[in-house]
N, C-alpha and C. Protein backbone atom coordinates (compact mmCIF):
# COMPACT_ATOMS: atom_id res chain seq x y z
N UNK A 1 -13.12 -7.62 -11.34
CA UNK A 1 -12.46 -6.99 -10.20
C UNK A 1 -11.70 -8.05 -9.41
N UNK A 2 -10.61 -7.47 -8.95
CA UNK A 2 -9.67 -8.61 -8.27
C UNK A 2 -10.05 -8.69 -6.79
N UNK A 3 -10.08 -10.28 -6.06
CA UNK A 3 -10.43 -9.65 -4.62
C UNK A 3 -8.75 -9.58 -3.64
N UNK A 4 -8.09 -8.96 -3.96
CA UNK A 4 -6.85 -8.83 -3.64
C UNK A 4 -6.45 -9.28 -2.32
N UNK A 5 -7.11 -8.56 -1.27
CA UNK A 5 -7.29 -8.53 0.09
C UNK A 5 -7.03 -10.08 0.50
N UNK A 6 -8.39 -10.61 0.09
CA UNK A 6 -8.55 -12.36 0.81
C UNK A 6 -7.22 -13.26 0.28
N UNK A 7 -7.18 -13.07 -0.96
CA UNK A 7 -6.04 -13.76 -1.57
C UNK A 7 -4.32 -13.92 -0.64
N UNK A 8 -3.90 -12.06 -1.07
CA UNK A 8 -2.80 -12.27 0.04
C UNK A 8 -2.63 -12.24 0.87
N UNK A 9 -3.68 -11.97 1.90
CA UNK A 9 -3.88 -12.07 3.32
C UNK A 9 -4.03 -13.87 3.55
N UNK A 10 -4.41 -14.80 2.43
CA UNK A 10 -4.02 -15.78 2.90
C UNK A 10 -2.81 -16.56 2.35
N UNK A 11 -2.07 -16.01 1.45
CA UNK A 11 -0.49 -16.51 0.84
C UNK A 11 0.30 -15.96 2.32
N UNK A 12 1.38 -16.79 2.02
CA UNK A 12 2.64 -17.31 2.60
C UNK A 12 3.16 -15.67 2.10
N UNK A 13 3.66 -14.76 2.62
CA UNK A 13 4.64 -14.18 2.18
C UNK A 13 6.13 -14.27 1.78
N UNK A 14 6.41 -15.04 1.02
CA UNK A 14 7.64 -15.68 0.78
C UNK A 14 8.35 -14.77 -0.35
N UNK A 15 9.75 -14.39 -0.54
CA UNK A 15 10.33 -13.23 -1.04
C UNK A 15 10.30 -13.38 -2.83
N UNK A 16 10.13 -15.01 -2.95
CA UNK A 16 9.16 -14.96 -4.75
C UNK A 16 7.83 -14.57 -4.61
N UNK A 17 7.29 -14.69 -3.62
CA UNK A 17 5.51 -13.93 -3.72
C UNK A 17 5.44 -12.56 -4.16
N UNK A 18 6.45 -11.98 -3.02
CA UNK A 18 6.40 -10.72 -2.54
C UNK A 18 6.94 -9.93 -4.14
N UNK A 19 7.71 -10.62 -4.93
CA UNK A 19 8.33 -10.33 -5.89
C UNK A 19 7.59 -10.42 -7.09
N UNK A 20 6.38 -11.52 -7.61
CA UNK A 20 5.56 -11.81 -8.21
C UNK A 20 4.33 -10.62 -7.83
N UNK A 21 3.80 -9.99 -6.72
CA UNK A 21 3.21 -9.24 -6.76
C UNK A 21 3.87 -7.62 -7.14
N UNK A 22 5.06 -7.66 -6.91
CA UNK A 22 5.37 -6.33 -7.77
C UNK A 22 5.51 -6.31 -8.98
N UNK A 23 6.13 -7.59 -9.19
CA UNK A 23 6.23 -7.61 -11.18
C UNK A 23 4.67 -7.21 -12.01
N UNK A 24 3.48 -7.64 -11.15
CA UNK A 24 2.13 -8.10 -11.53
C UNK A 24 1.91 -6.69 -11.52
N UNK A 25 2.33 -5.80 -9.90
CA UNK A 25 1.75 -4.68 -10.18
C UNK A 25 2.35 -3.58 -11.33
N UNK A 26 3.63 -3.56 -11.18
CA UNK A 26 4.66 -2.96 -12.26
C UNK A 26 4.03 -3.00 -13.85
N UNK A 27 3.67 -4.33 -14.02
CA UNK A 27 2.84 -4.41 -15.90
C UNK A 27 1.34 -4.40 -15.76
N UNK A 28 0.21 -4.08 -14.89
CA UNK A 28 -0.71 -3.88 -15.07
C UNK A 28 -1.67 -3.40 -13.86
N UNK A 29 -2.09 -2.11 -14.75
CA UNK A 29 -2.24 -0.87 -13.91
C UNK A 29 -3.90 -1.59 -13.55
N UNK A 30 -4.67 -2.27 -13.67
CA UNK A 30 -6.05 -2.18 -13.49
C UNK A 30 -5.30 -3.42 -11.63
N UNK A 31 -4.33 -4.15 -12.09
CA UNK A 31 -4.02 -4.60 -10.53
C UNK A 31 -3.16 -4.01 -9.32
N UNK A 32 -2.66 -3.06 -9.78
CA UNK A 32 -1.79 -1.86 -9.49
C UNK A 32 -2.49 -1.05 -8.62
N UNK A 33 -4.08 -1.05 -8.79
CA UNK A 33 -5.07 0.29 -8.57
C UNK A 33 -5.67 -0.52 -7.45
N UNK A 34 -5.78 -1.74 -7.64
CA UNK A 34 -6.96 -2.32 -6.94
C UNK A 34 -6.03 -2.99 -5.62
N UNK A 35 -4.76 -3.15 -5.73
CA UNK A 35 -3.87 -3.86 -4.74
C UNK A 35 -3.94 -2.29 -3.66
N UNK A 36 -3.72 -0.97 -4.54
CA UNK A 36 -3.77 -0.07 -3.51
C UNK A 36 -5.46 0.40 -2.69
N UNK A 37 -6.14 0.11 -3.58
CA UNK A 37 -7.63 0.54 -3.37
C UNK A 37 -7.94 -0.78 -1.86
N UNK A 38 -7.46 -2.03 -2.55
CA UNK A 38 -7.42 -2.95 -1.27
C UNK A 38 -6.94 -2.62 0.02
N UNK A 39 -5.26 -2.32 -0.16
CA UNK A 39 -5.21 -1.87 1.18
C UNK A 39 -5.37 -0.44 1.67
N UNK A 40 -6.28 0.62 1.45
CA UNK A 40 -7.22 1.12 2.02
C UNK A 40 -8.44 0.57 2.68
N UNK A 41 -9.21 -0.08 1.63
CA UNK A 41 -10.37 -0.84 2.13
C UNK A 41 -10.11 -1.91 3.09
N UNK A 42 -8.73 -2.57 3.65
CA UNK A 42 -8.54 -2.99 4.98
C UNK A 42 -8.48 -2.35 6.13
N UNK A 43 -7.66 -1.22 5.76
CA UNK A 43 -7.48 -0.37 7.09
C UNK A 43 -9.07 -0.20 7.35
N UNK A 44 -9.27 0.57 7.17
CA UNK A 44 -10.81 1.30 7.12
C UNK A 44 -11.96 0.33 7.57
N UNK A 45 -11.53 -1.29 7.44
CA UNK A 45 -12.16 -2.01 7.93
C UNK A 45 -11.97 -2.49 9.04
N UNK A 46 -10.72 -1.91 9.67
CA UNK A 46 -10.10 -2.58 11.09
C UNK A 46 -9.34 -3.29 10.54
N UNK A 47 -8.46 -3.95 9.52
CA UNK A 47 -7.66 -5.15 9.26
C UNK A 47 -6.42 -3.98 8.70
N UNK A 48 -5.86 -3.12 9.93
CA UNK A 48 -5.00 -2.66 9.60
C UNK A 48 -3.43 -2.96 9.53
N UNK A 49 -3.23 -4.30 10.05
CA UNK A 49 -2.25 -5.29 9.43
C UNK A 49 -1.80 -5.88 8.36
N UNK A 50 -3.55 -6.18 7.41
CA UNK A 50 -2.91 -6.65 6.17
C UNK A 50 -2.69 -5.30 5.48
N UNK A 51 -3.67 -4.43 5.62
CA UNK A 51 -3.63 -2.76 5.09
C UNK A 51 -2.18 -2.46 4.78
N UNK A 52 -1.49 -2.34 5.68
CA UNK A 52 -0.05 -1.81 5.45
C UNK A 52 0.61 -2.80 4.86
N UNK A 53 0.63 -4.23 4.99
CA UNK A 53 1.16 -4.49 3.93
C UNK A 53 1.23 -4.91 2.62
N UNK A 54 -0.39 -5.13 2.11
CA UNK A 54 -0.73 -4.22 1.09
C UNK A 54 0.02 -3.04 0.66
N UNK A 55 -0.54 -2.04 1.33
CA UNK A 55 0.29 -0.47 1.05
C UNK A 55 2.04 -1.14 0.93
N UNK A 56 2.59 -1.32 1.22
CA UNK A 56 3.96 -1.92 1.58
C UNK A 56 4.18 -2.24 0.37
N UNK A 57 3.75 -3.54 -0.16
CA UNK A 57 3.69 -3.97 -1.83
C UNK A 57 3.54 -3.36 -2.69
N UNK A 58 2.39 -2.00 -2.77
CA UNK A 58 1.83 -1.09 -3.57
C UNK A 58 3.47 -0.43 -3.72
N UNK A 59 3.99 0.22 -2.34
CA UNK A 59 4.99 1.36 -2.75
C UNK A 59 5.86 0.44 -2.93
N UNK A 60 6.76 -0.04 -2.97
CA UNK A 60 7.70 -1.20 -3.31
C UNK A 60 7.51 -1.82 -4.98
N UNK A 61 6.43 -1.72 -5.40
CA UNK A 61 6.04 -1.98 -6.64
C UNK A 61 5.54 -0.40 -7.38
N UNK A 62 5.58 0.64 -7.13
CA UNK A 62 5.59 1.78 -7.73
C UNK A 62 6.54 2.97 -7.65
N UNK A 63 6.22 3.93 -6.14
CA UNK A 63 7.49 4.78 -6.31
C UNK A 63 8.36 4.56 -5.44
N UNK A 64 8.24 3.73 -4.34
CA UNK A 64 9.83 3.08 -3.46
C UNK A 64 9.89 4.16 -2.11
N UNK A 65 10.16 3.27 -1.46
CA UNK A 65 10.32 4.32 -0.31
C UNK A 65 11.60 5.40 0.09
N UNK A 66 12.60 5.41 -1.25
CA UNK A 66 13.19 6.72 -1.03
C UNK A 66 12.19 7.83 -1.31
N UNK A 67 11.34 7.33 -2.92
CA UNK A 67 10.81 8.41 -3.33
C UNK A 67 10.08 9.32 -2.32
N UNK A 68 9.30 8.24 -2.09
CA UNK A 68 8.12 8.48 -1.34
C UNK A 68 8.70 9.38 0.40
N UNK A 69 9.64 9.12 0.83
CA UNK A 69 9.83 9.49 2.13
C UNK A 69 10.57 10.80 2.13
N UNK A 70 11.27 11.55 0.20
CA UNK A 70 11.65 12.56 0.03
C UNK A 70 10.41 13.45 -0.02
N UNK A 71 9.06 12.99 -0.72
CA UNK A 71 8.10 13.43 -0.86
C UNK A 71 7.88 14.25 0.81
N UNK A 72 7.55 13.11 1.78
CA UNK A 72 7.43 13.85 3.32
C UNK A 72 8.29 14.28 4.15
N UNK A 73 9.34 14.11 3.57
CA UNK A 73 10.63 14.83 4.26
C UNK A 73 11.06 13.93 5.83
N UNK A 74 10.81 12.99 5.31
CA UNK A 74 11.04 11.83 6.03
C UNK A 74 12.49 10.80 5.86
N UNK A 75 13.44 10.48 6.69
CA UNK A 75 13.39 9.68 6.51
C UNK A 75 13.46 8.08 5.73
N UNK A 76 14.00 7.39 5.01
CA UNK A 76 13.33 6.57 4.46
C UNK A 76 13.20 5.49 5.29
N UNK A 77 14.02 5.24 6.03
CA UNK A 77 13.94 3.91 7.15
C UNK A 77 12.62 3.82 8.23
N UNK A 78 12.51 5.40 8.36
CA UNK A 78 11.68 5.72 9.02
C UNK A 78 9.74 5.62 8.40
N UNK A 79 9.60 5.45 7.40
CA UNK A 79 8.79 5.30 6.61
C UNK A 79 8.58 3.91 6.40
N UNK A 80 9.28 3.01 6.22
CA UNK A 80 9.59 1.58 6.25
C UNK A 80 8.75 1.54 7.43
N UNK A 81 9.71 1.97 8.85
CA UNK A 81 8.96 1.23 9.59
C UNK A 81 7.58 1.77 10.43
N UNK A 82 7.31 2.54 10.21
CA UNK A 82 5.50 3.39 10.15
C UNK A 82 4.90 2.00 9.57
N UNK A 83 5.34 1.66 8.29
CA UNK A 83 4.15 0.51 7.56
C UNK A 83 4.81 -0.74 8.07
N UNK A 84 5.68 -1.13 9.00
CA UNK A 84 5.98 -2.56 9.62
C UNK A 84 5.02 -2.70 10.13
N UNK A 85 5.16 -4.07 10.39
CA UNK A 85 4.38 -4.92 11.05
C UNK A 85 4.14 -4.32 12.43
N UNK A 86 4.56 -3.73 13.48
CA UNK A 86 4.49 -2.86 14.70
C UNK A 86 4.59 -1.54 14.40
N UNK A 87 4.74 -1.39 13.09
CA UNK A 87 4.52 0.39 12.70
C UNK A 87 3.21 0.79 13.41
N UNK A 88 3.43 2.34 13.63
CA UNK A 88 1.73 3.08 14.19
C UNK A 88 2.05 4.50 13.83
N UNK A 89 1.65 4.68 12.04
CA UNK A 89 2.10 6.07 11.59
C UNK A 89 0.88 6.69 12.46
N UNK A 90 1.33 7.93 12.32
CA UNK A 90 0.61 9.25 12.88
C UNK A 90 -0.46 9.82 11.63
N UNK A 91 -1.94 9.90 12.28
CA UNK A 91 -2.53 10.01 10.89
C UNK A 91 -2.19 10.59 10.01
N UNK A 92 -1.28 11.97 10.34
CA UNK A 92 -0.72 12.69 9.33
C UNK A 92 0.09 12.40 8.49
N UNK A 93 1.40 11.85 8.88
CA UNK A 93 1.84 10.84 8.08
C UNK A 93 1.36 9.49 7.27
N UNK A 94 0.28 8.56 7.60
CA UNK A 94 -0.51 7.72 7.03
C UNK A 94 -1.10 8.95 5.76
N UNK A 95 -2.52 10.21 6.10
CA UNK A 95 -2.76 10.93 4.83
C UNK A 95 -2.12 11.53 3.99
N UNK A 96 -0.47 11.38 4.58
CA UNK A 96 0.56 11.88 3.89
C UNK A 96 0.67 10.96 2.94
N UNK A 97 1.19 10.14 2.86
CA UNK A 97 1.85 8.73 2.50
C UNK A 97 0.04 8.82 1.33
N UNK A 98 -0.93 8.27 1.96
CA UNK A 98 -2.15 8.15 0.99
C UNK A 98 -1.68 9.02 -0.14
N UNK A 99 -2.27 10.25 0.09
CA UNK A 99 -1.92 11.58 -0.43
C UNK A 99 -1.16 11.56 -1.83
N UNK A 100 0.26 11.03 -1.62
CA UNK A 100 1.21 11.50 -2.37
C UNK A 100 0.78 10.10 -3.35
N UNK A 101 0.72 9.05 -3.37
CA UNK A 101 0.52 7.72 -3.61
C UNK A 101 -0.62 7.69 -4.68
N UNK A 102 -1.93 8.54 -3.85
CA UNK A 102 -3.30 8.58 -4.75
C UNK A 102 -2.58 9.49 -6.09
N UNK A 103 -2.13 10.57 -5.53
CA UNK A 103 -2.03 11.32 -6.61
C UNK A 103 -0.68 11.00 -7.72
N UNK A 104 0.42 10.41 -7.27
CA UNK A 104 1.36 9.65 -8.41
C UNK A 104 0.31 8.88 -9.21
N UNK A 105 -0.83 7.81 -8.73
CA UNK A 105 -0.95 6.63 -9.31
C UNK A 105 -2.16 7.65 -10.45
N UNK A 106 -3.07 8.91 -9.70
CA UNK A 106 -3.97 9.80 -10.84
C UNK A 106 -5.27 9.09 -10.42
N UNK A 107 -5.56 8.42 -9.11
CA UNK A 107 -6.77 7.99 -9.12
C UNK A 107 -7.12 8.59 -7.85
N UNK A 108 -9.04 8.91 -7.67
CA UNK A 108 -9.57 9.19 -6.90
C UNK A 108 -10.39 7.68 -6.01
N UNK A 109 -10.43 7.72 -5.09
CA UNK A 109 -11.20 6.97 -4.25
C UNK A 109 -12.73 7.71 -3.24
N UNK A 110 -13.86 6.99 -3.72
CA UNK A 110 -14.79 7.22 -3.22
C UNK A 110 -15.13 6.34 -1.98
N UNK A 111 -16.07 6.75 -0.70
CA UNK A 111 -15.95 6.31 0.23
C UNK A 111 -17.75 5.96 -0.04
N UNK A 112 -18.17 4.84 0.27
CA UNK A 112 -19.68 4.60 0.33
C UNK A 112 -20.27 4.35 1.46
N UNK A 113 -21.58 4.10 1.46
CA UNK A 113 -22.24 3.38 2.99
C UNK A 113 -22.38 2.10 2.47
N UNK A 114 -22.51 1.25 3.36
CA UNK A 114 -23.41 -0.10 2.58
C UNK A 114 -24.14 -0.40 4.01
């Protein structure tokens, strides 16, 4: 299992990073799953900064934010900036955005206690 989270939350975001993590996610779906499964498991932890941009990388490396913002009838600029860095989507839009994302990629996410 990849620990995704710690890793790019401590890289440099630099526009070959940012580019190396889509290529990575684009050819292999077991890091594809876990880059998005990560940034869930930030938000949800309070680290809803790296969360989105996580999520940010995820859609940028799968269906793009035209797709995705035709999906909610959104917008695409406007969708962009929900997941900026000062973005503050509306939960509905955030379970929107989840939503459409879980179900392109065909995976379920379970929620645990620990």
């Amino acid at each position: 299992m990849f620990v995704i989270k710690e890793y790019i939350a401590r890289m440099p975001l630099t526009r070959s990073f940012k580019e190396t993590v889509q290529v990575r996610a684009r050819c292999d779906v077991e890091f594809r799953v876990e880059l998005f499964r990560s940034a869930l498991e930030c938000m949800l932890e309070g680290d809803f900064e790296t969360g989105k941009r996580l999520l940010r990388d995820y859609i940028n490396a799968t269906v793009g934010f035209d797709d995705l913002a035709k999906h909610l009838a959104k917008n695409p600029k406007s969708v962009m900036r929900m997941l900026g860095p000062s973005g503050n989507p509306r939960a509905e839009n955030l379970f929107g955005i989840i939503n459409h994302l879980r179900e392109k990629e065909g995976v379920r996410f379970e929620l645990t206690a620990s």
